[in-house]
PDB file of N, CA and C in Angstrom:
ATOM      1  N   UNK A   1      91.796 107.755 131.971  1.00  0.00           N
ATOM      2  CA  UNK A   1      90.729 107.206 131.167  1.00  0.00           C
ATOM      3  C   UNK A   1      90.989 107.572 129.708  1.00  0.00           C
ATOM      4  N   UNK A   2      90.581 106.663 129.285  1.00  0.00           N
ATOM      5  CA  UNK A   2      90.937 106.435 127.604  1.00  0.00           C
ATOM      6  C   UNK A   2      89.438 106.263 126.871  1.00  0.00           C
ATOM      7  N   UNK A   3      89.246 107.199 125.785  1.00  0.00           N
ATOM      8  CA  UNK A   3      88.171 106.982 125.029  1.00  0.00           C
ATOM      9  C   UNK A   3      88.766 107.249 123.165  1.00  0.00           C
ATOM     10  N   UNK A   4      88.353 106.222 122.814  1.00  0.00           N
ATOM     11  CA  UNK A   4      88.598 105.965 121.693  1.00  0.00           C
ATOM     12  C   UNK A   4      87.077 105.358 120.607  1.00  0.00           C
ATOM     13  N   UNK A   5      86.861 106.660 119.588  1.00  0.00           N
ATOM     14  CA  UNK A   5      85.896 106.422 118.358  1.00  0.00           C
ATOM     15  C   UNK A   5      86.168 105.970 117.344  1.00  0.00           C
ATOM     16  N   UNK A   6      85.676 105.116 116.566  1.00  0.00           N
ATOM     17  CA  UNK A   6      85.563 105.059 115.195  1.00  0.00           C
ATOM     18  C   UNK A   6      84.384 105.503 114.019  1.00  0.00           C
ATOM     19  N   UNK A   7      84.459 105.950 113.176  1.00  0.00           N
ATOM     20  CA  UNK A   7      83.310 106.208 112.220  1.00  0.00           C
ATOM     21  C   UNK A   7      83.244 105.614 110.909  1.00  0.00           C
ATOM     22  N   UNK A   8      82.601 104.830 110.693  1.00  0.00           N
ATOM     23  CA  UNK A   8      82.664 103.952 109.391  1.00  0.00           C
ATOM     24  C   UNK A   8      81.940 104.441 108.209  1.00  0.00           C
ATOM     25  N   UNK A   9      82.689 104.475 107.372  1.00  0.00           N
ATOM     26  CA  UNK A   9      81.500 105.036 106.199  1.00  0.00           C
ATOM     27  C   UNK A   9      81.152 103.595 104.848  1.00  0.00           C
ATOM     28  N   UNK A  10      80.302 103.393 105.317  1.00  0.00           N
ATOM     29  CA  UNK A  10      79.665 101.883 104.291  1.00  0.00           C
ATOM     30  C   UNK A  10      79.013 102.119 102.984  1.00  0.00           C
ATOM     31  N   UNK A  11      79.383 101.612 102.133  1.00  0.00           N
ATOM     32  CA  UNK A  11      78.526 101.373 100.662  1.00  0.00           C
ATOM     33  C   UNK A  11      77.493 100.183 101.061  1.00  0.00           C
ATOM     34  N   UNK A  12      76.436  99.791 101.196  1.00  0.00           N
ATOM     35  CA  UNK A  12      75.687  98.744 101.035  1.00  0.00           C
ATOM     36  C   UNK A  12      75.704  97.925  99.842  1.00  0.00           C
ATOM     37  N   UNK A  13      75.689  96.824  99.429  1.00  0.00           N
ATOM     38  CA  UNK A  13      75.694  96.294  98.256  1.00  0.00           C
ATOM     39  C   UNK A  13      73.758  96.282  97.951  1.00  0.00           C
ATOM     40  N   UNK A  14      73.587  95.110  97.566  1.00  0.00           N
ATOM     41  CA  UNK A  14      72.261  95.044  96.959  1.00  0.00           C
ATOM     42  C   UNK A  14      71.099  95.180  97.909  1.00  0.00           C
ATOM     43  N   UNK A  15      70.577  96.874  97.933  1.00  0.00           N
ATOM     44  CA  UNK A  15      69.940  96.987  98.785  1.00  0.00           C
ATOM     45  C   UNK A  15      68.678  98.099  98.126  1.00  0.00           C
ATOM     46  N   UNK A  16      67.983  97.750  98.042  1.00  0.00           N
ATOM     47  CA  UNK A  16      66.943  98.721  97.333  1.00  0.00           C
ATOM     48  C   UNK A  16      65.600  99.626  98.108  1.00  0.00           C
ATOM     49  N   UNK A  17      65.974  99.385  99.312  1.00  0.00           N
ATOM     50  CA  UNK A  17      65.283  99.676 100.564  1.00  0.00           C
ATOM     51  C   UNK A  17      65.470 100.913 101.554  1.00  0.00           C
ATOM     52  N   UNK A  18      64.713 101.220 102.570  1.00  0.00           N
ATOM     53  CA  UNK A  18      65.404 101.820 103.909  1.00  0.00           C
ATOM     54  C   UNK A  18      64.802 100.235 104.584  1.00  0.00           C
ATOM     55  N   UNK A  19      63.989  99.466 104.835  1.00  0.00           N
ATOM     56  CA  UNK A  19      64.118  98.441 105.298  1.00  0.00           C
ATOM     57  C   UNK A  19      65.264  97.341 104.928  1.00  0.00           C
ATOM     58  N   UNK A  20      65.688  96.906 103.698  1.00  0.00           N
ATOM     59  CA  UNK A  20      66.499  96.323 103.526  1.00  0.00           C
ATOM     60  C   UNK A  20      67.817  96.668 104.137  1.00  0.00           C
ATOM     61  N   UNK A  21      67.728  97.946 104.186  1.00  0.00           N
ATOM     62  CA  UNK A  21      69.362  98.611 105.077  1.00  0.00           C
ATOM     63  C   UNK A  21      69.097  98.287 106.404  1.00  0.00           C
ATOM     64  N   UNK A  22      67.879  98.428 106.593  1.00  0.00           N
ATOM     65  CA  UNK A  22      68.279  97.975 107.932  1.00  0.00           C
ATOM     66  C   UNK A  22      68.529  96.125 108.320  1.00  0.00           C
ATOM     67  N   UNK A  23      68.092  95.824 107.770  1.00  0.00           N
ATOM     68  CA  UNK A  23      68.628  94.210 108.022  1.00  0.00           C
ATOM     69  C   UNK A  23      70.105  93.687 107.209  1.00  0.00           C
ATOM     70  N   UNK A  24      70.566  95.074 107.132  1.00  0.00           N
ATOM     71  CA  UNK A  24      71.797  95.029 107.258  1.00  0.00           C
ATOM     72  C   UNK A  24      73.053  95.448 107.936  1.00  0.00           C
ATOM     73  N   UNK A  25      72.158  96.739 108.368  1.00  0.00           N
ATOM     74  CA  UNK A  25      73.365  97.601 109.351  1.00  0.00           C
ATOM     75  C   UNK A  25      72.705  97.330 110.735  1.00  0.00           C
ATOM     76  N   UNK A  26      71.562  96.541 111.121  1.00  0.00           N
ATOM     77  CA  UNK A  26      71.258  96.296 112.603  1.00  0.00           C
ATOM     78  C   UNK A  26      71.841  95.360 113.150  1.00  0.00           C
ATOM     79  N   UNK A  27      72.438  93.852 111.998  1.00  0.00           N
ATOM     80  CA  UNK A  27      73.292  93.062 112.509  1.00  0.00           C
ATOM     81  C   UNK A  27      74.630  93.238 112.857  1.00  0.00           C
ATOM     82  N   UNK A  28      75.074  94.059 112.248  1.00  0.00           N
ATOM     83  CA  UNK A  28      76.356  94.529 112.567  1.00  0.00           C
ATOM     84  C   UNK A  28      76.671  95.501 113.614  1.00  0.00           C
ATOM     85  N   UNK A  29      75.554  96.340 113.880  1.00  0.00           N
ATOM     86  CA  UNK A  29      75.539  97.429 115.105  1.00  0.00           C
ATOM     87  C   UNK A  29      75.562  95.774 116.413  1.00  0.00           C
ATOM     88  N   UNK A  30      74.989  95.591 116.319  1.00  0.00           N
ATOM     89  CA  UNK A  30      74.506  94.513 117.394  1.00  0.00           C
ATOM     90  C   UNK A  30      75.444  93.240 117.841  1.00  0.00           C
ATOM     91  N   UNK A  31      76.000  92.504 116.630  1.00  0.00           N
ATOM     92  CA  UNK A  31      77.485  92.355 116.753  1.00  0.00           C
ATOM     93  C   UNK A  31      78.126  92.914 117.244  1.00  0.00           C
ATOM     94  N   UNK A  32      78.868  93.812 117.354  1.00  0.00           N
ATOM     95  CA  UNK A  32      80.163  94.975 117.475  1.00  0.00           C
ATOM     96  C   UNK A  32      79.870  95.363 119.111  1.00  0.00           C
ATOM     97  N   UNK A  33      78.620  95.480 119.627  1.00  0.00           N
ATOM     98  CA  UNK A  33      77.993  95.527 121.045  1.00  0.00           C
ATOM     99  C   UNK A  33      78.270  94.195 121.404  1.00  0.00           C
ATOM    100  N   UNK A  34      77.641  93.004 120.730  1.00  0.00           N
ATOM    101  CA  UNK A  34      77.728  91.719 121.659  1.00  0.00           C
ATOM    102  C   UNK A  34      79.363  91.107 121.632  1.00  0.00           C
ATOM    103  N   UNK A  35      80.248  90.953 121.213  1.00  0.00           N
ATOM    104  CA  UNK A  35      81.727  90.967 120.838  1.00  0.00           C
ATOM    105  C   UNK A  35      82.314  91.770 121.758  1.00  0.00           C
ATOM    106  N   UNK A  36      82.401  93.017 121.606  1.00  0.00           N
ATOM    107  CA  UNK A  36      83.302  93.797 121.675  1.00  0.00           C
ATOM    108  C   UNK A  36      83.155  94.471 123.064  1.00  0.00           C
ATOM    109  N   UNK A  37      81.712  94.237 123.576  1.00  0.00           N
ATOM    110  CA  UNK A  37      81.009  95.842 124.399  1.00  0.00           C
ATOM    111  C   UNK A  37      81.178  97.030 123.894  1.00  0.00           C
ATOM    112  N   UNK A  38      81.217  97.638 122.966  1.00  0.00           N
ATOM    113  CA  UNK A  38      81.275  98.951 122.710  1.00  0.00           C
ATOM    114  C   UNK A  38      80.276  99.593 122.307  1.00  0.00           C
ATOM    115  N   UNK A  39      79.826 100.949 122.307  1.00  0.00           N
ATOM    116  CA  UNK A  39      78.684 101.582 122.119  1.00  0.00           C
ATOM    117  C   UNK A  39      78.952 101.628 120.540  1.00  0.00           C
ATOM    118  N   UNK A  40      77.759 101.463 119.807  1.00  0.00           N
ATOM    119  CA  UNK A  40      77.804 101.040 118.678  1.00  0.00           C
ATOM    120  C   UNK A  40      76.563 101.940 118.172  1.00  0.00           C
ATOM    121  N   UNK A  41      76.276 102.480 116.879  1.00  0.00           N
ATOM    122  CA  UNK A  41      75.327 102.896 116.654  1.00  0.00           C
ATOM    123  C   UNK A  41      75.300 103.688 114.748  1.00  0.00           C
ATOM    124  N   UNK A  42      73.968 103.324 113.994  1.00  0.00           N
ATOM    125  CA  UNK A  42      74.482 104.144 112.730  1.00  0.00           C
ATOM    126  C   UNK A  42      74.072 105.733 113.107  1.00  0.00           C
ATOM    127  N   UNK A  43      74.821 106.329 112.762  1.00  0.00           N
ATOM    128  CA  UNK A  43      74.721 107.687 113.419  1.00  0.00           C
ATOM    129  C   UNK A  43      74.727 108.720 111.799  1.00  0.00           C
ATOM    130  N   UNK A  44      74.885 108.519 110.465  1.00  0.00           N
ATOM    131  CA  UNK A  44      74.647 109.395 109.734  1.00  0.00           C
ATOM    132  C   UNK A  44      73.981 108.566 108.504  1.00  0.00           C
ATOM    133  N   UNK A  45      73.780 109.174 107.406  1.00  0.00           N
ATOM    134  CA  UNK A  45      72.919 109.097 106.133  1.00  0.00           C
ATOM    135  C   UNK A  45      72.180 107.707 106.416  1.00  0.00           C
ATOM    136  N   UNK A  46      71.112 108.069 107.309  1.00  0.00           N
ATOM    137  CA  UNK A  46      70.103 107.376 108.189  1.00  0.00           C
ATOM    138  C   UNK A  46      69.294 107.595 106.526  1.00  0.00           C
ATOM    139  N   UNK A  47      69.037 108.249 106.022  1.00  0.00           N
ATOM    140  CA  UNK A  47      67.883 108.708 105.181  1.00  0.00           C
ATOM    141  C   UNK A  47      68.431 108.248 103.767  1.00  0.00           C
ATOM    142  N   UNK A  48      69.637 107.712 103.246  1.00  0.00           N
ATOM    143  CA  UNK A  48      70.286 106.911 102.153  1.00  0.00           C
ATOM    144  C   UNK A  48      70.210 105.640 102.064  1.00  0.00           C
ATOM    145  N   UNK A  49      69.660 104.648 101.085  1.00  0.00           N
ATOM    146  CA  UNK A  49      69.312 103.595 101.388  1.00  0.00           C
ATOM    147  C   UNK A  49      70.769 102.757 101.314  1.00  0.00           C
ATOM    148  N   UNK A  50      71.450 102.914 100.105  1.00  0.00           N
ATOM    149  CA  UNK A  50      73.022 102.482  99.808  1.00  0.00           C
ATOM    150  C   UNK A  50      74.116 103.078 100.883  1.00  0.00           C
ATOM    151  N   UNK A  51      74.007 103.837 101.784  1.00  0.00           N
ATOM    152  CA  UNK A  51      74.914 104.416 102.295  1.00  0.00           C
ATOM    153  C   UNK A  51      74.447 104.542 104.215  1.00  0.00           C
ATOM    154  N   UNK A  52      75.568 104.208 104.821  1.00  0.00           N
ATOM    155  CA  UNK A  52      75.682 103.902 106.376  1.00  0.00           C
ATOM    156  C   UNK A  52      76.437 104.408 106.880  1.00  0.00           C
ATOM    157  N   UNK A  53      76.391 105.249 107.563  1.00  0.00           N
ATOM    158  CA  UNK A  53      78.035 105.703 108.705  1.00  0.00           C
ATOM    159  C   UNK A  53      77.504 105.028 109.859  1.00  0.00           C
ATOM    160  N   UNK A  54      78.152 104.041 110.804  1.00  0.00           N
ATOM    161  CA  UNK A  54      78.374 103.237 112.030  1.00  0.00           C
ATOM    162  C   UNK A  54      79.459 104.246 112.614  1.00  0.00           C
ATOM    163  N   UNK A  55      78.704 104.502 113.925  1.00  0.00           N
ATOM    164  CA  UNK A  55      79.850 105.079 115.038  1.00  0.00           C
ATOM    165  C   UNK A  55      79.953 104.064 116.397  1.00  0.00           C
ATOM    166  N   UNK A  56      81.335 104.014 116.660  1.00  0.00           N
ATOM    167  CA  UNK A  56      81.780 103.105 117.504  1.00  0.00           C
ATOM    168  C   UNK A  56      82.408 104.025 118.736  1.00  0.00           C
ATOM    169  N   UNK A  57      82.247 103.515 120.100  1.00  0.00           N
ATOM    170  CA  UNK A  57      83.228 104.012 121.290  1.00  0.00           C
ATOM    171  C   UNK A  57      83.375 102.960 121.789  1.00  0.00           C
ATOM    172  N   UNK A  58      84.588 103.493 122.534  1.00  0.00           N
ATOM    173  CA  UNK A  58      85.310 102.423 123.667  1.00  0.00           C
ATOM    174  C   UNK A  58      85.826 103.360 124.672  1.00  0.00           C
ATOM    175  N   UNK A  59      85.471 102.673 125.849  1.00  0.00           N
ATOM    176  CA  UNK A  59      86.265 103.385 127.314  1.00  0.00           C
ATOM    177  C   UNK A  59      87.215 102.208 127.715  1.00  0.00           C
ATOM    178  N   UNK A  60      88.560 102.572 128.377  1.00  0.00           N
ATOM    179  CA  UNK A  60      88.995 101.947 129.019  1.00  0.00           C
ATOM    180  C   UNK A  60      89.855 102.738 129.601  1.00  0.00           C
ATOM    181  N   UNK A  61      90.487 102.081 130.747  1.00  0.00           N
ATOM    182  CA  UNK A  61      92.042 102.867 131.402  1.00  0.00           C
ATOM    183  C   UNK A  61      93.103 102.442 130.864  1.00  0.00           C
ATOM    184  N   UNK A  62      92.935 101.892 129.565  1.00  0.00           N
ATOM    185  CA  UNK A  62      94.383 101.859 129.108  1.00  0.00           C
ATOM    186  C   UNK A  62      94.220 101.767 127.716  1.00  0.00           C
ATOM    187  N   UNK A  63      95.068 102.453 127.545  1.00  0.00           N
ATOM    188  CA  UNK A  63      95.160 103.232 125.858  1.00  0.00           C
ATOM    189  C   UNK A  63      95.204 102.215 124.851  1.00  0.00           C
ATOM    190  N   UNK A  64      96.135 100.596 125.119  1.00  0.00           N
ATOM    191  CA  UNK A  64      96.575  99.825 124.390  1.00  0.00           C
ATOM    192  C   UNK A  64      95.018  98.951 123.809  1.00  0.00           C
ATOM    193  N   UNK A  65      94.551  99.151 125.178  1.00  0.00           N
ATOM    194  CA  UNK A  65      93.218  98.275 125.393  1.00  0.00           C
ATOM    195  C   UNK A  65      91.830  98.591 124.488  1.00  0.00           C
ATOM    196  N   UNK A  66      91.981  99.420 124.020  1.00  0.00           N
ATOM    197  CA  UNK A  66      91.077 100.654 123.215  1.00  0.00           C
ATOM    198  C   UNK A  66      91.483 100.495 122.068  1.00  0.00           C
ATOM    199  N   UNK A  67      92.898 100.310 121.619  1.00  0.00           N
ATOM    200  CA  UNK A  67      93.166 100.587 120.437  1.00  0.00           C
ATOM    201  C   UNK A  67      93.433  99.252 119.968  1.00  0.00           C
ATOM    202  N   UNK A  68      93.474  97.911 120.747  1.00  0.00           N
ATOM    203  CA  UNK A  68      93.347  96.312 120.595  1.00  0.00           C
ATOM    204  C   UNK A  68      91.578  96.648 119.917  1.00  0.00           C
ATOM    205  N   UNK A  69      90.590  97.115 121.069  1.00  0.00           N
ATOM    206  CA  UNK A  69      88.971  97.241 120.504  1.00  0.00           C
ATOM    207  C   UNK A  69      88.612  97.405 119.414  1.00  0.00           C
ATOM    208  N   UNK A  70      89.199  98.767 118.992  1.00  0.00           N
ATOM    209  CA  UNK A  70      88.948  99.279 117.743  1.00  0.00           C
ATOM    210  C   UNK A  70      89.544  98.999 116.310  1.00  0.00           C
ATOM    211  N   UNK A  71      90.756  98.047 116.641  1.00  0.00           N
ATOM    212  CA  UNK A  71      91.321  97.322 115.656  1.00  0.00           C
ATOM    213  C   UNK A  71      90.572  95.842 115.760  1.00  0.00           C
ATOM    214  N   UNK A  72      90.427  95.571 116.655  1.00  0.00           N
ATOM    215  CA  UNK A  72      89.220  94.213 116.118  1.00  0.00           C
ATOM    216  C   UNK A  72      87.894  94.902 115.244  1.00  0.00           C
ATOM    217  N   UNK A  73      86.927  95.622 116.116  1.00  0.00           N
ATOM    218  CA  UNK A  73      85.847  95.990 115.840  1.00  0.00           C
ATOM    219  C   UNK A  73      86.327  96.467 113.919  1.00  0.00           C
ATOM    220  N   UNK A  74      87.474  96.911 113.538  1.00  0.00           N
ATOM    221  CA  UNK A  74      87.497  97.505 112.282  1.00  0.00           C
ATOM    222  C   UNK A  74      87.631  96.869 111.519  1.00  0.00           C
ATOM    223  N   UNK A  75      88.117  95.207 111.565  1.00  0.00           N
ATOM    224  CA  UNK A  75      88.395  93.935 110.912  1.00  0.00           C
ATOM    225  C   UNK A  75      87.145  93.146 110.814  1.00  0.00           C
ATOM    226  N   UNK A  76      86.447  92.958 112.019  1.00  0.00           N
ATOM    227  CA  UNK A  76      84.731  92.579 111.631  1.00  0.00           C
ATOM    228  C   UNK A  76      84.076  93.480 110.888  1.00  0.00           C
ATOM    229  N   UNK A  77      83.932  94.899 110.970  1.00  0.00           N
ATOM    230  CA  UNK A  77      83.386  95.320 109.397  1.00  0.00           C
ATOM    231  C   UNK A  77      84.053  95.267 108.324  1.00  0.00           C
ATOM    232  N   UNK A  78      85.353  95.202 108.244  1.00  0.00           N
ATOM    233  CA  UNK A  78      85.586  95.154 106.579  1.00  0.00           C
ATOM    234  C   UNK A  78      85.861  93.638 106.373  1.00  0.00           C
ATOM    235  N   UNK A  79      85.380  93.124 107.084  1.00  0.00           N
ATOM    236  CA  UNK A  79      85.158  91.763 106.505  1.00  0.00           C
ATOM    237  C   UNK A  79      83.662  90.913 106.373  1.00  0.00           C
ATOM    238  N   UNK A  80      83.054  92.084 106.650  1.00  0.00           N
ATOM    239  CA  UNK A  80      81.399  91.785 106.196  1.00  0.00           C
ATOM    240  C   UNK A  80      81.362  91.643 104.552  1.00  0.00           C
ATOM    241  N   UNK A  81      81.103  91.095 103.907  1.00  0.00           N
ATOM    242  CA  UNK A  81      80.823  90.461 102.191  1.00  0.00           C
ATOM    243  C   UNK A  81      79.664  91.629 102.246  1.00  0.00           C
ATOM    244  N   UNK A  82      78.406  91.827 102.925  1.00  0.00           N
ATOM    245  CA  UNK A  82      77.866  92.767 102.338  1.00  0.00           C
ATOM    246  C   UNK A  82      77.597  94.113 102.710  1.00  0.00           C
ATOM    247  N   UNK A  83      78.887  94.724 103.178  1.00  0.00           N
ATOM    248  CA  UNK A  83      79.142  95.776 102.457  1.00  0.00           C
ATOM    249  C   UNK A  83      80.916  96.626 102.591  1.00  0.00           C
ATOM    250  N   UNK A  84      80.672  97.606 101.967  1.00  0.00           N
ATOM    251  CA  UNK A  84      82.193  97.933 101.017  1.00  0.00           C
ATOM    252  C   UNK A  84      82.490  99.138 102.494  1.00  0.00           C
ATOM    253  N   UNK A  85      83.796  98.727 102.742  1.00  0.00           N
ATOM    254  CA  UNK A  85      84.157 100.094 103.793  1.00  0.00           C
ATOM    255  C   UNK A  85      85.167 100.719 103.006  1.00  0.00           C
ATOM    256  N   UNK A  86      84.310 102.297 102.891  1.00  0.00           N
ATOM    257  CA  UNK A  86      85.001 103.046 102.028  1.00  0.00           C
ATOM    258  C   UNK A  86      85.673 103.799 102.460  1.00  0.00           C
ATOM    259  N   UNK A  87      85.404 104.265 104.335  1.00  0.00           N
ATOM    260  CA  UNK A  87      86.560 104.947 105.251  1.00  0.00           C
ATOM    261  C   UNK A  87      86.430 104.518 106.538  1.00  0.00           C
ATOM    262  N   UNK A  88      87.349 105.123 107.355  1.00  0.00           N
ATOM    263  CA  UNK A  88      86.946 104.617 108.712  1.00  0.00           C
ATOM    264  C   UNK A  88      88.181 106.134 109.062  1.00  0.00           C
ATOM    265  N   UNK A  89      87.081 106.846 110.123  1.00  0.00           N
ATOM    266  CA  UNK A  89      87.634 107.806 110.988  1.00  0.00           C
ATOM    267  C   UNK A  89      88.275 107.368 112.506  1.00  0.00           C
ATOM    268  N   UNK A  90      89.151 107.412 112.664  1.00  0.00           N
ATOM    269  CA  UNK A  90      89.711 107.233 114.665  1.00  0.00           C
ATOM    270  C   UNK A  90      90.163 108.002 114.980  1.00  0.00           C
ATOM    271  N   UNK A  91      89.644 108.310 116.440  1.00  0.00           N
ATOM    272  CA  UNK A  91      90.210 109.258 117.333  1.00  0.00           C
ATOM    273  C   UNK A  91      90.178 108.881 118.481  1.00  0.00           C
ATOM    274  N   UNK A  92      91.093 109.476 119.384  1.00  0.00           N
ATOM    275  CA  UNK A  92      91.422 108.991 120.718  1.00  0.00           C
ATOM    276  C   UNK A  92      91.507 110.545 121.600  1.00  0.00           C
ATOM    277  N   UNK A  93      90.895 110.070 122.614  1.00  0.00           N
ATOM    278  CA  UNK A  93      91.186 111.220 123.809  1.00  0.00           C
ATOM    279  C   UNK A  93      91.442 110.270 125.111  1.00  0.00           C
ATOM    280  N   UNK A  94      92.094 111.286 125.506  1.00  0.00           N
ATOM    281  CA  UNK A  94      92.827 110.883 126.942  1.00  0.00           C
ATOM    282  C   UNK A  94      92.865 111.864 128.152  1.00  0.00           C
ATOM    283  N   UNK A  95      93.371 111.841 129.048  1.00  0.00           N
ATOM    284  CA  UNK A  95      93.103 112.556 130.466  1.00  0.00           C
ATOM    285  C   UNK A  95      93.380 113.799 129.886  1.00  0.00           C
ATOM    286  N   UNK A  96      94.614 114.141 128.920  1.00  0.00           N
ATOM    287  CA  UNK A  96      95.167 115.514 128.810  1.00  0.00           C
ATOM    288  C   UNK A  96      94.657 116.133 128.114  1.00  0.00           C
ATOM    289  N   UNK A  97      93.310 115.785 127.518  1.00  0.00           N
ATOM    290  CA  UNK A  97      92.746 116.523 126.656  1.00  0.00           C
ATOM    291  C   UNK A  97      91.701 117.554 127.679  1.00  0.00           C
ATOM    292  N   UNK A  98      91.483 118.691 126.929  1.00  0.00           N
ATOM    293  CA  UNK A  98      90.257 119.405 127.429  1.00  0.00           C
ATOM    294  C   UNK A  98      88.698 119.242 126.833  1.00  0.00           C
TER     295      UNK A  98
END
């Protein structure tokens, strides 16, 4: 078994809100689930209105298959127009890990 994360760190563009963020980072959490199946979720600076970290997983039994996921899933966010991906964290674990 293969599990593979991503962590996105987003600039929001014109957003002057904590509501406005969210009708921005809920379409894209929700996307990335309906596409992809992967557990999807914003998981940090919940409390920043300009700023989003999206965390992504994927399970599969095969390593290639995970890392096909997470290279799509990383091309639909940085190709969202509204907003700027300023990093993206990946990591992978596998059987041999503890």
């Amino acid at each position: 078994m293969y599990v593979g994360t991503l962590s996105f760190d987003l600039l929001l563009g014109d957003v002057h809100s904590l509501k406005q963020k969210r009708s921005v980072v809920r379409p894209i959490v929700a996307e990335l689930h309906r596409k992809y199946a992967v557990s999807a979720a914003e998981v940090g600076e919940q409390d920043l209105y300009r700023r989003s970290t999206i965390g992504v997983a994927s399970v599969s039994g095969d390593v290639e298959h995970v890392r096909d996921v997470l290279d799509r899933c990383e091309r639909l966010v940085a190709a969202r127009p509204e907003v700027e991906l300023l990093s993206v964290r990946r990591r992978f674990h596998g059987d041999e890990d503890e």
